[in-house]
C-alpha atoms as a PDB file:
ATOM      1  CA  UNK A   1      47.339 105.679  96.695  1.00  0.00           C
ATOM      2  CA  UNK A   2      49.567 102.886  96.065  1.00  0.00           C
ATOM      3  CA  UNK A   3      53.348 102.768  96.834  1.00  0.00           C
ATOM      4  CA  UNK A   4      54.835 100.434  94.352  1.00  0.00           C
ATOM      5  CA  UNK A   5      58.405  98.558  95.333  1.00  0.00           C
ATOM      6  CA  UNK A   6      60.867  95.954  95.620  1.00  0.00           C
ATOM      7  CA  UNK A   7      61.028  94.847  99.178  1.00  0.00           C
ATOM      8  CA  UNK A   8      65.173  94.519  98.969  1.00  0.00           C
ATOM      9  CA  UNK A   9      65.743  97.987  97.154  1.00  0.00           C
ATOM     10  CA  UNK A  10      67.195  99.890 100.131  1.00  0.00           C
ATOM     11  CA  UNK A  11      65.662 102.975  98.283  1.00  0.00           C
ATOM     12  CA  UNK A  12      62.133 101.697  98.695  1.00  0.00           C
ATOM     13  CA  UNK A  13      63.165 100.788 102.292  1.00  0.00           C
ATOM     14  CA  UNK A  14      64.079 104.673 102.738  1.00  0.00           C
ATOM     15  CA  UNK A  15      60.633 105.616 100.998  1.00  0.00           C
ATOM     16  CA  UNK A  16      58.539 103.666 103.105  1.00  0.00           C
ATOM     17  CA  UNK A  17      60.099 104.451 106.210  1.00  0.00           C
ATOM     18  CA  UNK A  18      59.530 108.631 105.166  1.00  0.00           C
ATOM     19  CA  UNK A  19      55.805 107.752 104.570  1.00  0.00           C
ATOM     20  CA  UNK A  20      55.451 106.048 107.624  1.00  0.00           C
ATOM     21  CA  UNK A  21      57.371 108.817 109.364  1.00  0.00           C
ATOM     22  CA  UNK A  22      54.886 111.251 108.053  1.00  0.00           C
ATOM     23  CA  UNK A  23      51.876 109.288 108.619  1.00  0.00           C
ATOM     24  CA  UNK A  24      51.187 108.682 104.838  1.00  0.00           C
ATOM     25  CA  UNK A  25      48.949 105.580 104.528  1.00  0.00           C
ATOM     26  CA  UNK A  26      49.035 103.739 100.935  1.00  0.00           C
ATOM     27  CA  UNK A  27      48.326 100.412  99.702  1.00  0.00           C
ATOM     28  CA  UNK A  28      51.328  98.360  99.330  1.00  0.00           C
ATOM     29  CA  UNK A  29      52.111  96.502  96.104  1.00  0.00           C
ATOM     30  CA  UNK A  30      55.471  94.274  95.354  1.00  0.00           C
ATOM     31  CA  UNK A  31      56.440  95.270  92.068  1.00  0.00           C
ATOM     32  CA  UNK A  32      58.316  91.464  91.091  1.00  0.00           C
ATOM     33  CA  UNK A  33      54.643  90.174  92.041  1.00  0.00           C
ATOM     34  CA  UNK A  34      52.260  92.543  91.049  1.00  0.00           C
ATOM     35  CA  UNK A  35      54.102  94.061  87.634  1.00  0.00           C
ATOM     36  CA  UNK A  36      52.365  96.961  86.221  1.00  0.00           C
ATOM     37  CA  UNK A  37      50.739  96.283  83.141  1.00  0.00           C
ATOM     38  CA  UNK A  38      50.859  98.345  79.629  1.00  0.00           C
ATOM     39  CA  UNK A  39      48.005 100.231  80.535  1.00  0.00           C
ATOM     40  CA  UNK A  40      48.704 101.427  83.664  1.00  0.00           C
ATOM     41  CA  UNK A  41      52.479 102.187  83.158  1.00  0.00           C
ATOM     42  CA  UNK A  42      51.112 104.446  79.563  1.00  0.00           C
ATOM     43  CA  UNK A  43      48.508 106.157  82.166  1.00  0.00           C
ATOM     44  CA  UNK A  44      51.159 107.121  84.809  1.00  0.00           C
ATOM     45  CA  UNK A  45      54.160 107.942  82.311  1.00  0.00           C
ATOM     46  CA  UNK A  46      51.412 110.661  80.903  1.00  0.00           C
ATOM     47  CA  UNK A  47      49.785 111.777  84.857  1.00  0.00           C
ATOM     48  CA  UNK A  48      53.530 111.718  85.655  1.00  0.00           C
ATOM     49  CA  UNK A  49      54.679 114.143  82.612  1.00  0.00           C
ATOM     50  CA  UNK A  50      58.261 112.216  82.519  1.00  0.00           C
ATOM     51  CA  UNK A  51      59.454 110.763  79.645  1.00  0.00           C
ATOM     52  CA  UNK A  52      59.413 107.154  79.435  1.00  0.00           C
ATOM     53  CA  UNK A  53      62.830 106.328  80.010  1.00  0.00           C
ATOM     54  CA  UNK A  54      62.790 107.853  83.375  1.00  0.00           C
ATOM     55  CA  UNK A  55      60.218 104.324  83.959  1.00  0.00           C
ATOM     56  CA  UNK A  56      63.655 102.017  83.508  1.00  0.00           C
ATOM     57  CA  UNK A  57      65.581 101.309  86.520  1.00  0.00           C
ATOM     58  CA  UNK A  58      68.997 102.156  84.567  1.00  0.00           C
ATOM     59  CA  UNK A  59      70.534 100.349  87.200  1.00  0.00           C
ATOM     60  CA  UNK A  60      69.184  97.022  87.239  1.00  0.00           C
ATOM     61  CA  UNK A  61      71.041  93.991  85.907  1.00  0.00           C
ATOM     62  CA  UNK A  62      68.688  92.934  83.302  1.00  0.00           C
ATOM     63  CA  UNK A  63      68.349  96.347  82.140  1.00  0.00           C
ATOM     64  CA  UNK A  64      72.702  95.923  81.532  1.00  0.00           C
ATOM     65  CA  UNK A  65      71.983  92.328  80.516  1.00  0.00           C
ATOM     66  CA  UNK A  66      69.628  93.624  77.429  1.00  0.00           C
ATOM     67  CA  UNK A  67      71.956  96.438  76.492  1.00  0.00           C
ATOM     68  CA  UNK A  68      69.402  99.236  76.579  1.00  0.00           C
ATOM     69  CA  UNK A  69      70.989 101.771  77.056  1.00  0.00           C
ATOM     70  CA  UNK A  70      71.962 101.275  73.629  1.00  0.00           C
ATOM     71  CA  UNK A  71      68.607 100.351  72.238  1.00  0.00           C
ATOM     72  CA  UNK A  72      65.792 102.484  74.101  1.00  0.00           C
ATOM     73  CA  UNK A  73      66.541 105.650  72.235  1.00  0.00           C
ATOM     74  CA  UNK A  74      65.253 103.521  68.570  1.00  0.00           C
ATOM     75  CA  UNK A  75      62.749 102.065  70.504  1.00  0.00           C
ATOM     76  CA  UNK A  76      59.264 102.779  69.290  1.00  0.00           C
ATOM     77  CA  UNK A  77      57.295 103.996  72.839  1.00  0.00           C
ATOM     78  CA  UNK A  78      54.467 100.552  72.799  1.00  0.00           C
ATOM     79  CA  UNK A  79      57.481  98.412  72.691  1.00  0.00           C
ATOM     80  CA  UNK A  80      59.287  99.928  75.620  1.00  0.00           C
ATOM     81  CA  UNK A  81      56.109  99.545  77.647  1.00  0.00           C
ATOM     82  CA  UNK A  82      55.482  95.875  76.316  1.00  0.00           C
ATOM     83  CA  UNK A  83      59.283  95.551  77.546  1.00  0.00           C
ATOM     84  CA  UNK A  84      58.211  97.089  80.884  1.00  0.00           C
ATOM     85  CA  UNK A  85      55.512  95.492  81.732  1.00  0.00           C
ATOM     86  CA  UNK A  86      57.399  92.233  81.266  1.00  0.00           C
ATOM     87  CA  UNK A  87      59.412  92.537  84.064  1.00  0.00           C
ATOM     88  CA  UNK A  88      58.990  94.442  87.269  1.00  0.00           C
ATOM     89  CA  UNK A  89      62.801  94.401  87.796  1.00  0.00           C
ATOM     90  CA  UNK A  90      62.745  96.960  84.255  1.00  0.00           C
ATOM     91  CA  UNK A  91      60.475  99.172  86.532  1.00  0.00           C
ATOM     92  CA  UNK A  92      62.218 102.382  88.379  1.00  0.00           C
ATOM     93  CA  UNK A  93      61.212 102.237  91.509  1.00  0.00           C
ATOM     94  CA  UNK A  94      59.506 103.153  94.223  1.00  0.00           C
ATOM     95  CA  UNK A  95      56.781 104.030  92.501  1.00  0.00           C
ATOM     96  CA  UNK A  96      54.040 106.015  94.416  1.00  0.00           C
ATOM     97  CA  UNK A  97      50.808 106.824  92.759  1.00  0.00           C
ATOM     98  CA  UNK A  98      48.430 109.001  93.205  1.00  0.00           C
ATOM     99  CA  UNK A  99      44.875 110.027  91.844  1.00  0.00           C
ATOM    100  CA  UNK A 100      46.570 113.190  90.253  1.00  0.00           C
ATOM    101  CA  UNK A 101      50.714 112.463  90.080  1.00  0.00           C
ATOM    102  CA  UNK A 102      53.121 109.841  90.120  1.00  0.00           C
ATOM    103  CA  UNK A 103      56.397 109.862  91.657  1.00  0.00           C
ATOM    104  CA  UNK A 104      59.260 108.017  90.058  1.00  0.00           C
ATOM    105  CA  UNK A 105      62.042 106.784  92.702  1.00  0.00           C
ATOM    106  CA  UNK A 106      62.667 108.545  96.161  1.00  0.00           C
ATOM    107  CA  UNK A 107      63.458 111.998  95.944  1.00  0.00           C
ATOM    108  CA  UNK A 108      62.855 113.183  99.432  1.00  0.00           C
ATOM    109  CA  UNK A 109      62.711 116.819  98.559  1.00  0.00           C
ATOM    110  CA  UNK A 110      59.789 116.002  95.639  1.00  0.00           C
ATOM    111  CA  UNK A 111      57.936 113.670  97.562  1.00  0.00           C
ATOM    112  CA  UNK A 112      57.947 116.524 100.492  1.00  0.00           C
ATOM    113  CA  UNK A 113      56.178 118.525  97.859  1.00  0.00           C
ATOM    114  CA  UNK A 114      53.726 116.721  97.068  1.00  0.00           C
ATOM    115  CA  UNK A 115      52.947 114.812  99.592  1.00  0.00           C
ATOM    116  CA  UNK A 116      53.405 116.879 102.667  1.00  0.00           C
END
């Protein structure tokens, strides 16, 4: 399992600190280092079930910076993962992936599901 984040987000500090909390070991992987590539960002949009815009961090600056809000919804689905897997600051996160799910950002009450 690998728990994908940004080691300033203070929502990936509140996700790591539940796993640890609950004993949940995972292999750690800093998203601005290690950013997920096309591939693996198409295989956990479809083990996740989300749609792909629930992959942006909607928050970010460079997300504002390249007005995409405005253009994601014209946005053919390879060029939104291209734009993903460009920059790991595009990435929602923490990410937390498993053999049969992925979690997209900390949602304590979903992650108790599954995880617990």
């Amino acid at each position: 399992m690998q728990f994908i984040q940004y080691q300033k987000c203070s929502t990936c500090k509140k996700a790591a600190s539940w796993l640890k909390e609950h004993g949940i070991s995972y292999e750690d992987r800093p998203i601005k280092e290690q950013n997920p590539t096309k591939e693996e960002l198409a295989a956990w949009q479809k083990k996740s079930g989300l749609p792909l815009k629930r992959f942006f961090n909607t928050s970010g600056n460079l997300y504002k910076e390249l007005k995409l809000k405005d253009k994601l919804p014209q946005m053919p689905e390879e060029e939104q993962l291209a734009l993903l897997s460009s920059d790991g600051m595009l990435v929602k996160r923490p990410l937390f992936v498993a053999e049969e799910f992925v979690l997209v950002g900390f949602r304590e009450k979903e992650w108790e599901e599954r995880l617990l």
